[in-house]
N, C-alpha and C. Protein backbone atom coordinates (compact mmCIF):
# COMPACT_ATOMS: atom_id res chain seq x y z
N UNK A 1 0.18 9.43 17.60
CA UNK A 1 0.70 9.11 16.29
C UNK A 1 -0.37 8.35 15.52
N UNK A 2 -0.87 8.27 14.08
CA UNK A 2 -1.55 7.79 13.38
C UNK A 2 -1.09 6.79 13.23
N UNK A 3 -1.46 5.75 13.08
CA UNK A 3 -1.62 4.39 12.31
C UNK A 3 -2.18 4.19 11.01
N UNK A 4 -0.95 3.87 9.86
CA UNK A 4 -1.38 3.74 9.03
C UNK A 4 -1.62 2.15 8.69
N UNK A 5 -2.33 1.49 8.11
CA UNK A 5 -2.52 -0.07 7.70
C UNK A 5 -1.30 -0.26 6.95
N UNK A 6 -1.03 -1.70 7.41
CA UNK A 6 -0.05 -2.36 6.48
C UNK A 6 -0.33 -1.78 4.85
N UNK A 7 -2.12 -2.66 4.61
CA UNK A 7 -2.56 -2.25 2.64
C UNK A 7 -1.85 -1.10 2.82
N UNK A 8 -1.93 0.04 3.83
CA UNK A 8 -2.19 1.33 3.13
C UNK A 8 -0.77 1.25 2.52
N UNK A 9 0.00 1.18 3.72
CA UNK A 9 1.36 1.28 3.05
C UNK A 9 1.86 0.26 2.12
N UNK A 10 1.24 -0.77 1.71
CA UNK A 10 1.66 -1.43 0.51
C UNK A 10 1.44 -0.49 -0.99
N UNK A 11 0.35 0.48 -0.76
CA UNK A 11 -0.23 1.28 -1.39
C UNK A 11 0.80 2.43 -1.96
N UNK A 12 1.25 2.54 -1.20
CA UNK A 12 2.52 4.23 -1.59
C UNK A 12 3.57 3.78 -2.39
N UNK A 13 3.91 4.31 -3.25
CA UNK A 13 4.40 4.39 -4.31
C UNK A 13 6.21 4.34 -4.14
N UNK A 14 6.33 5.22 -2.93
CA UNK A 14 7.25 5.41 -2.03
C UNK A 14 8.16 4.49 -1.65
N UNK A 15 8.06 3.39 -1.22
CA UNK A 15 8.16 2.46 -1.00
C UNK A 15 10.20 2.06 -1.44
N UNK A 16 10.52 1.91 -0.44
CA UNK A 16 11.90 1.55 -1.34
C UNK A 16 12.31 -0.07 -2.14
N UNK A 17 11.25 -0.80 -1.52
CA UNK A 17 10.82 -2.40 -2.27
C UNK A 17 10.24 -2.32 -3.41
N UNK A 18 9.18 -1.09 -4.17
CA UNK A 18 8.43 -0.43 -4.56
C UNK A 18 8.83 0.16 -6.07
N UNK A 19 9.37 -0.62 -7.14
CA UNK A 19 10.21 0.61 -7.90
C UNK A 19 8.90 1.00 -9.56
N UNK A 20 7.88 -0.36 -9.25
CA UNK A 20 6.55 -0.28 -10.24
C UNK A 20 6.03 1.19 -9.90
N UNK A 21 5.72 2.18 -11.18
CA UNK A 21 4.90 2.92 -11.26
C UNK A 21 3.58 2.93 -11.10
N UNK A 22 3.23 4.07 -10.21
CA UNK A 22 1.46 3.59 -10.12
C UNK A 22 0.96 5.19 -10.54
N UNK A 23 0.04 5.08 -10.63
CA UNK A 23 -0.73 6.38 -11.07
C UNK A 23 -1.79 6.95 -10.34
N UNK A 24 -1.99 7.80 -10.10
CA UNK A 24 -2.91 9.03 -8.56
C UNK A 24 -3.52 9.56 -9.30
N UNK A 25 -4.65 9.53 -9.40
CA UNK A 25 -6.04 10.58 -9.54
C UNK A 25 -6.45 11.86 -8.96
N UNK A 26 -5.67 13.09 -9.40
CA UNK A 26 -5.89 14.50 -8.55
C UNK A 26 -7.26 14.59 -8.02
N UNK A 27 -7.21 14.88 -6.74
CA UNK A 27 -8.60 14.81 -5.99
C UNK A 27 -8.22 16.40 -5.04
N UNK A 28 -7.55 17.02 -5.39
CA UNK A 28 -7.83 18.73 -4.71
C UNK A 28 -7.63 19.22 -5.38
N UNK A 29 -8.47 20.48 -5.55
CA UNK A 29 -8.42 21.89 -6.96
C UNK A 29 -7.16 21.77 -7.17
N UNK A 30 -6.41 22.45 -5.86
CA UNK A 30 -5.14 22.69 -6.56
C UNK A 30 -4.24 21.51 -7.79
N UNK A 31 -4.30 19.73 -7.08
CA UNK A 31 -3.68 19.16 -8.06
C UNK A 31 -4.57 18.99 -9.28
N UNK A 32 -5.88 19.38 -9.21
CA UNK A 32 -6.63 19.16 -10.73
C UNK A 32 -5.87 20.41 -11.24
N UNK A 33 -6.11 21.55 -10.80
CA UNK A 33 -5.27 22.96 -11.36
C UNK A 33 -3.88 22.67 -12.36
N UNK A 34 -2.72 22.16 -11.53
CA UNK A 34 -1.58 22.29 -11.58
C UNK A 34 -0.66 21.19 -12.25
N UNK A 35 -1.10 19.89 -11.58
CA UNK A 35 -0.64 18.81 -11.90
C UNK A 35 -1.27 17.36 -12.85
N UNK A 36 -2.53 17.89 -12.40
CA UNK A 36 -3.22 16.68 -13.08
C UNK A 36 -2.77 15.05 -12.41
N UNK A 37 -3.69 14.25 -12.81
CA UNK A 37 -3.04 12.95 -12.57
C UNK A 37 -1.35 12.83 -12.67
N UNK A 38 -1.00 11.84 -11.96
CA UNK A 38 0.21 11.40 -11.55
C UNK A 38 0.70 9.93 -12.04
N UNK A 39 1.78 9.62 -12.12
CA UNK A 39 2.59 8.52 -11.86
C UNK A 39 3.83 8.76 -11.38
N UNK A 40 3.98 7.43 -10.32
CA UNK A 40 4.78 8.23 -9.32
C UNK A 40 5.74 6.65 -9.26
N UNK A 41 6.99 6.64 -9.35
CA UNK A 41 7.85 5.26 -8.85
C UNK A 41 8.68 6.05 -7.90
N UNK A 42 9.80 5.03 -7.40
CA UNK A 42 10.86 5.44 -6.43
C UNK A 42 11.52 6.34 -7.10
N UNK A 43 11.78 6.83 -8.78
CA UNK A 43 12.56 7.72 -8.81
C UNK A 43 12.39 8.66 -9.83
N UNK A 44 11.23 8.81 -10.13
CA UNK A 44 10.45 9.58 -11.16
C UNK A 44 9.24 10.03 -10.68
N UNK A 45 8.71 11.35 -10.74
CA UNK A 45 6.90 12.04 -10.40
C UNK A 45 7.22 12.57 -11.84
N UNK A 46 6.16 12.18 -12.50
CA UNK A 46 5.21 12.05 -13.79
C UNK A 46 4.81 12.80 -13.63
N UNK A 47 3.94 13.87 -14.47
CA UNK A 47 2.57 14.98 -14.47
C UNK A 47 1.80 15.00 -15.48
N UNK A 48 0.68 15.48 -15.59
CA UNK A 48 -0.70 15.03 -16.74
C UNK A 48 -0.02 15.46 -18.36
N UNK A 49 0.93 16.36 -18.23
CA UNK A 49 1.23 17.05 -19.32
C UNK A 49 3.18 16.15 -19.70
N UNK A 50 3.02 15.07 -19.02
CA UNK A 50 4.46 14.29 -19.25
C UNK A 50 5.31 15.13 -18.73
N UNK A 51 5.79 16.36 -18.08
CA UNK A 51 6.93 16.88 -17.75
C UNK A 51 7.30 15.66 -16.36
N UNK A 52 8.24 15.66 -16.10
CA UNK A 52 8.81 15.05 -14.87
C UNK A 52 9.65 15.48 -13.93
N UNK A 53 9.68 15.05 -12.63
CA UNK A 53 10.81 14.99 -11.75
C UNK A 53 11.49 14.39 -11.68
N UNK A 54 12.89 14.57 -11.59
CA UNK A 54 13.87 13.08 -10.77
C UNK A 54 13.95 13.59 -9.25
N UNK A 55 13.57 11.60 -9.17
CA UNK A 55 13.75 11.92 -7.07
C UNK A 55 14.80 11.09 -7.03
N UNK A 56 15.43 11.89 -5.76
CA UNK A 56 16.75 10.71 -5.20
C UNK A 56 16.16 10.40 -4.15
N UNK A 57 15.37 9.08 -4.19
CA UNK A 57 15.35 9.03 -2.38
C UNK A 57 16.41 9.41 -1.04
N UNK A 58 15.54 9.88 -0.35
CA UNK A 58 16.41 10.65 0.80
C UNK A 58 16.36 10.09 1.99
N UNK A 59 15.10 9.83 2.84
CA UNK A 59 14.56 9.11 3.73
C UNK A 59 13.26 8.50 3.55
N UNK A 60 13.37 7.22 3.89
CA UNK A 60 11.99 6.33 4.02
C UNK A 60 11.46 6.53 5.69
N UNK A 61 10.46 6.53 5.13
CA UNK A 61 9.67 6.50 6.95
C UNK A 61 10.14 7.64 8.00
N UNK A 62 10.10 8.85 7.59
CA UNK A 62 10.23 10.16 8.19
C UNK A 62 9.10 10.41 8.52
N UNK A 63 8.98 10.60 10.34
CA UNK A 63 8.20 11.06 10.83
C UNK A 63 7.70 12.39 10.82
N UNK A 64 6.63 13.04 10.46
CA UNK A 64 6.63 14.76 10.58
C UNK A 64 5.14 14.97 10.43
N UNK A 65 5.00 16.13 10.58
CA UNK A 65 3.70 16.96 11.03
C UNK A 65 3.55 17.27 9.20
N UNK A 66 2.96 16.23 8.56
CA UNK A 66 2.88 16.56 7.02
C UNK A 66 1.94 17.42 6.61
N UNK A 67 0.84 17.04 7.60
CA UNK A 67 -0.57 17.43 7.01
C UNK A 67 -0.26 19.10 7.34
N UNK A 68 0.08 19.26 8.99
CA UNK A 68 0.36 20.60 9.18
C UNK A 68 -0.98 20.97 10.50
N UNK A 69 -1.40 19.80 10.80
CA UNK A 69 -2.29 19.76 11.59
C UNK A 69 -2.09 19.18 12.96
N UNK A 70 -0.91 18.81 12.91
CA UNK A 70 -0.37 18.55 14.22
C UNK A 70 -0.02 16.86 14.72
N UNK A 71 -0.26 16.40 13.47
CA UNK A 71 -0.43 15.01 13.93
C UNK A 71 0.71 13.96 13.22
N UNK A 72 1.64 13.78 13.70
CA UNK A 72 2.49 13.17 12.95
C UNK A 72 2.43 11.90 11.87
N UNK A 73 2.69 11.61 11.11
CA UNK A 73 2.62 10.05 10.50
C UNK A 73 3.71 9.93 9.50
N UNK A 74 4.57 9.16 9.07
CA UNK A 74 5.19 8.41 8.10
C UNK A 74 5.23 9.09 6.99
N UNK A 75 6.47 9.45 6.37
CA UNK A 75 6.13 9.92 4.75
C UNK A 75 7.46 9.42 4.29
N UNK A 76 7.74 9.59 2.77
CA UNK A 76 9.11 9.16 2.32
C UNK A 76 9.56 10.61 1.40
N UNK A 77 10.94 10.79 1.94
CA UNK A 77 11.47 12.19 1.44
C UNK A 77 12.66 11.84 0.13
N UNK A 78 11.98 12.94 -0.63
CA UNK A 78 12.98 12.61 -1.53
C UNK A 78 13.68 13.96 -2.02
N UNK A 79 14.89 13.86 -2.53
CA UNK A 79 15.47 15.19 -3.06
C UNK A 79 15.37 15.36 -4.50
N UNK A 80 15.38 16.63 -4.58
CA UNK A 80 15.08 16.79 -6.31
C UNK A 80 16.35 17.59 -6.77
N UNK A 81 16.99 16.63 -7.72
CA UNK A 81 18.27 17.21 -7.95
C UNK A 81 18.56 16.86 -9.42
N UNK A 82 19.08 17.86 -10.33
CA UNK A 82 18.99 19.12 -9.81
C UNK A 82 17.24 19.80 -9.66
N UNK A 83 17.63 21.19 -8.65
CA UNK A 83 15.92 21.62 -8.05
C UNK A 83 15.73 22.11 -9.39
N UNK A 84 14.29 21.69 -9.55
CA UNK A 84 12.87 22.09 -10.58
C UNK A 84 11.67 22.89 -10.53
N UNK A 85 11.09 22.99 -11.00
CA UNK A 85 9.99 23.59 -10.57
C UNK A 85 9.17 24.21 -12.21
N UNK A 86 8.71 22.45 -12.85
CA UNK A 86 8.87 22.80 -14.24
C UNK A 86 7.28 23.11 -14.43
N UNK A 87 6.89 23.90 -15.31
CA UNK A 87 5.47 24.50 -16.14
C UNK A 87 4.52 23.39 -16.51
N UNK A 88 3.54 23.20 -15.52
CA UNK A 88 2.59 22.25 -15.61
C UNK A 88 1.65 22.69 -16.73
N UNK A 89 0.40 22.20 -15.99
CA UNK A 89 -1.36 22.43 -16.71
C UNK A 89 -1.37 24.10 -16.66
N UNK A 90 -1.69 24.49 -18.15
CA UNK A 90 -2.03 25.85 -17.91
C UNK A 90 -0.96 26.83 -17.72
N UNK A 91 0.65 26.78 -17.78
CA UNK A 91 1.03 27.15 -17.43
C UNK A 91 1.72 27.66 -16.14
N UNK A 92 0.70 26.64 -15.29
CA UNK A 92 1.05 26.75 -13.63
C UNK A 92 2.68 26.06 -13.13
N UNK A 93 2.84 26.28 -11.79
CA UNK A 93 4.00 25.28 -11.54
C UNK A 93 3.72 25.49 -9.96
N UNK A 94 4.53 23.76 -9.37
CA UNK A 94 4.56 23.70 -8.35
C UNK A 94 4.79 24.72 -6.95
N UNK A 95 5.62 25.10 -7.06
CA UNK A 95 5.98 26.43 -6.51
C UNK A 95 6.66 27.60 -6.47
N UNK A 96 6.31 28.57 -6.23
CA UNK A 96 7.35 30.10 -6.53
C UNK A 96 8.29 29.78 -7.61
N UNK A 97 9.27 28.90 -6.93
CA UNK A 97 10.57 28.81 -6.68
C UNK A 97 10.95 27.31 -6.90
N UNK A 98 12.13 27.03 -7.22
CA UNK A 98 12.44 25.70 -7.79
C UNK A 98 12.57 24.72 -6.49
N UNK A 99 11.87 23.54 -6.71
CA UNK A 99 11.46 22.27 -5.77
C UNK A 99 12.59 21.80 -5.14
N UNK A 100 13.04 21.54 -4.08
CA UNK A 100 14.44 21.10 -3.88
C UNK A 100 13.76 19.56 -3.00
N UNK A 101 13.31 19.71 -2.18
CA UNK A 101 12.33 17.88 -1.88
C UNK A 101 10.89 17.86 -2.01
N UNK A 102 10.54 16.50 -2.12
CA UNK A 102 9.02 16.36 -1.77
C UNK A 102 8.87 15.55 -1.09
N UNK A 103 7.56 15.28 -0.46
CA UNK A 103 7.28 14.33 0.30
C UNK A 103 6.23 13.67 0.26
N UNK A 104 5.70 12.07 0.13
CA UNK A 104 4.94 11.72 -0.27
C UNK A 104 4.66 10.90 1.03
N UNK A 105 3.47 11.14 1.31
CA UNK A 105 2.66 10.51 2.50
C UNK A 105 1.17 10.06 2.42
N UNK A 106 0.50 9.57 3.35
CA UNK A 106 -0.70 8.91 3.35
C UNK A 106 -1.57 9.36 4.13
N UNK A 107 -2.35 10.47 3.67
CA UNK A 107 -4.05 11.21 4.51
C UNK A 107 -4.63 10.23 5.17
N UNK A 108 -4.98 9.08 4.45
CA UNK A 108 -5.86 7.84 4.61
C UNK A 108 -5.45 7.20 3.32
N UNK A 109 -6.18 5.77 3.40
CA UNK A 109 -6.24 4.71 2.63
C UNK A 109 -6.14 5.20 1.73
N UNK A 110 -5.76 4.16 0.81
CA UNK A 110 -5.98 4.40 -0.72
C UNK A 110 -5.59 6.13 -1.32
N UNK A 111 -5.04 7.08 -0.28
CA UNK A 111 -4.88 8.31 -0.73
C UNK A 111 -3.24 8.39 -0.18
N UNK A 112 -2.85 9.93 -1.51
CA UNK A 112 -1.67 10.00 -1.45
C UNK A 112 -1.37 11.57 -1.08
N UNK A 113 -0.51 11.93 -0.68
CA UNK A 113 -0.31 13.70 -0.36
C UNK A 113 1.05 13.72 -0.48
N UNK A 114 1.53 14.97 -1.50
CA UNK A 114 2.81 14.91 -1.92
C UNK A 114 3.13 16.93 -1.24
N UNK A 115 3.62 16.49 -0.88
CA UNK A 115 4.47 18.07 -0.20
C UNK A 115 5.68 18.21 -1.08
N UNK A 116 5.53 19.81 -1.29
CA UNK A 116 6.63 20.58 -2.57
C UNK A 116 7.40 21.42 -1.30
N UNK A 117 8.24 21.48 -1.42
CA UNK A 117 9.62 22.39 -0.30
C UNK A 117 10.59 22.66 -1.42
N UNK A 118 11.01 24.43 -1.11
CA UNK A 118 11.85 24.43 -1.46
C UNK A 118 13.40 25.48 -0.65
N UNK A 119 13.54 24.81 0.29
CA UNK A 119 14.51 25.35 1.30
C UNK A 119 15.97 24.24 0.71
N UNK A 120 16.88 24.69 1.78
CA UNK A 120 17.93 23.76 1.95
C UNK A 120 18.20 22.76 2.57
N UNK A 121 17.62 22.66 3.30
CA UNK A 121 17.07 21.34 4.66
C UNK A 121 16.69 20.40 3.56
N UNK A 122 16.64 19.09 4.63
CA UNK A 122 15.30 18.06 4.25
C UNK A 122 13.79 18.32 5.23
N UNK A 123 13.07 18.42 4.71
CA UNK A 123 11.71 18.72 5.78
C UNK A 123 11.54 17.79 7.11
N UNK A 124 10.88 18.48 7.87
CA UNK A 124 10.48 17.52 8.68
C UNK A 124 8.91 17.81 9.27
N UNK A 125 8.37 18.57 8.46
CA UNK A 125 6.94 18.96 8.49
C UNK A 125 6.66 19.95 7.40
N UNK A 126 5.31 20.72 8.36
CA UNK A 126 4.84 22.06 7.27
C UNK A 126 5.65 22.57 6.96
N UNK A 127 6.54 23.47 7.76
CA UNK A 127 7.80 24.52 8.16
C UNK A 127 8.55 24.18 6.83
N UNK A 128 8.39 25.41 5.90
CA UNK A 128 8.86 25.68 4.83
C UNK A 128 8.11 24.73 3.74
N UNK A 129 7.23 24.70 3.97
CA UNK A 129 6.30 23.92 2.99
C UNK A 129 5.73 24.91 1.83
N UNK A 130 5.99 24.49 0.55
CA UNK A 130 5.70 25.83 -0.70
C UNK A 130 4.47 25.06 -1.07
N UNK A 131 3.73 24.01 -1.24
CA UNK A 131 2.37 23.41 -1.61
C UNK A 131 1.68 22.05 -0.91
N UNK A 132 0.76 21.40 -1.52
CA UNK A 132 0.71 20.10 -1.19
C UNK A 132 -0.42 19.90 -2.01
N UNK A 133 -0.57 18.69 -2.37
CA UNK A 133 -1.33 17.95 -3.41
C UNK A 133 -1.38 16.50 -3.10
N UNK A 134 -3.14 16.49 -3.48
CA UNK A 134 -3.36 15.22 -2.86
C UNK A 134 -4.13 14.68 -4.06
N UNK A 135 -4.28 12.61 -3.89
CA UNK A 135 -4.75 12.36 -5.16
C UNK A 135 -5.38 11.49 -4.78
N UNK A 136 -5.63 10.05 -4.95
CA UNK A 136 -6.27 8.71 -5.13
C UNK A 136 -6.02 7.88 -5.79
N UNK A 137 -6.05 6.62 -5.24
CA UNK A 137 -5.20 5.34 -6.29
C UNK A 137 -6.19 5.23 -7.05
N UNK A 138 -5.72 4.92 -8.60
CA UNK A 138 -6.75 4.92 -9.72
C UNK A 138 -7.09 3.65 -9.21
């Protein structure tokens, strides 16, 4: 199992103590593509172009195979209700199909990785994973 640092996790946005907005710096094609910078609180994901999500938090501190690489660590799940899946940068959007959770977890320090699902479940890894996007604390 990974170890994440206390900072790190003071760091996630996630956080259910946590309700201040912070803002993520897209650091993979895809979120420069799609999403652009972020602001992210316990119950709102922001996107470069102002469209938004509402999250209901679902679970804090869900263990799962996020990355998809086999290695478990910590993420916080949230449900998106009602499911979205609204027209970003360019016309793009998160996935296929309308977002029903995401999941926001920690690669490393100071970085954030948000997983798009859109099944009926709550996730508990890759398995049914429609994207993922990763950023950096401004």
């Amino acid at each position: 199992m990974l170890h994440i640092s206390p900072r790190c996790l003071r760091s996630l946005p996630a956080s259910p103590l946590r309700a201040d907005p912070l803002t993520w710096i897209a650091t993979s094609k895809t979120a420069m593509a799609i999403t652009g910078n972020i602001v992210l609180d316990d119950y709102s994901l922001t996107f470069a172009n102002e469209k938004s999500l509402d999250l209901e938090p679902y679970e804090a501190d869900r263990v799962g195979d996020w990355s998809g690489s086999g290695g478990d660590v910590a993420g916080y799940v949230f449900k998106i209700d009602p499911p979205a899946d609204p027209k970003l940068l360019n016309g793009n959007k998160l996935c296929a199909t309308p977002v029903t959770y995401l999941v926001t977890w920690s690669p490393g320090e100071g970085e954030l990785g948000v997983n798009v699902y859109s099944g009926a479940k709550a996730p508990t890894g890759s398995d049914g994973l429609c994207a993922s996007y990763f950023y950096e604390a401004q």
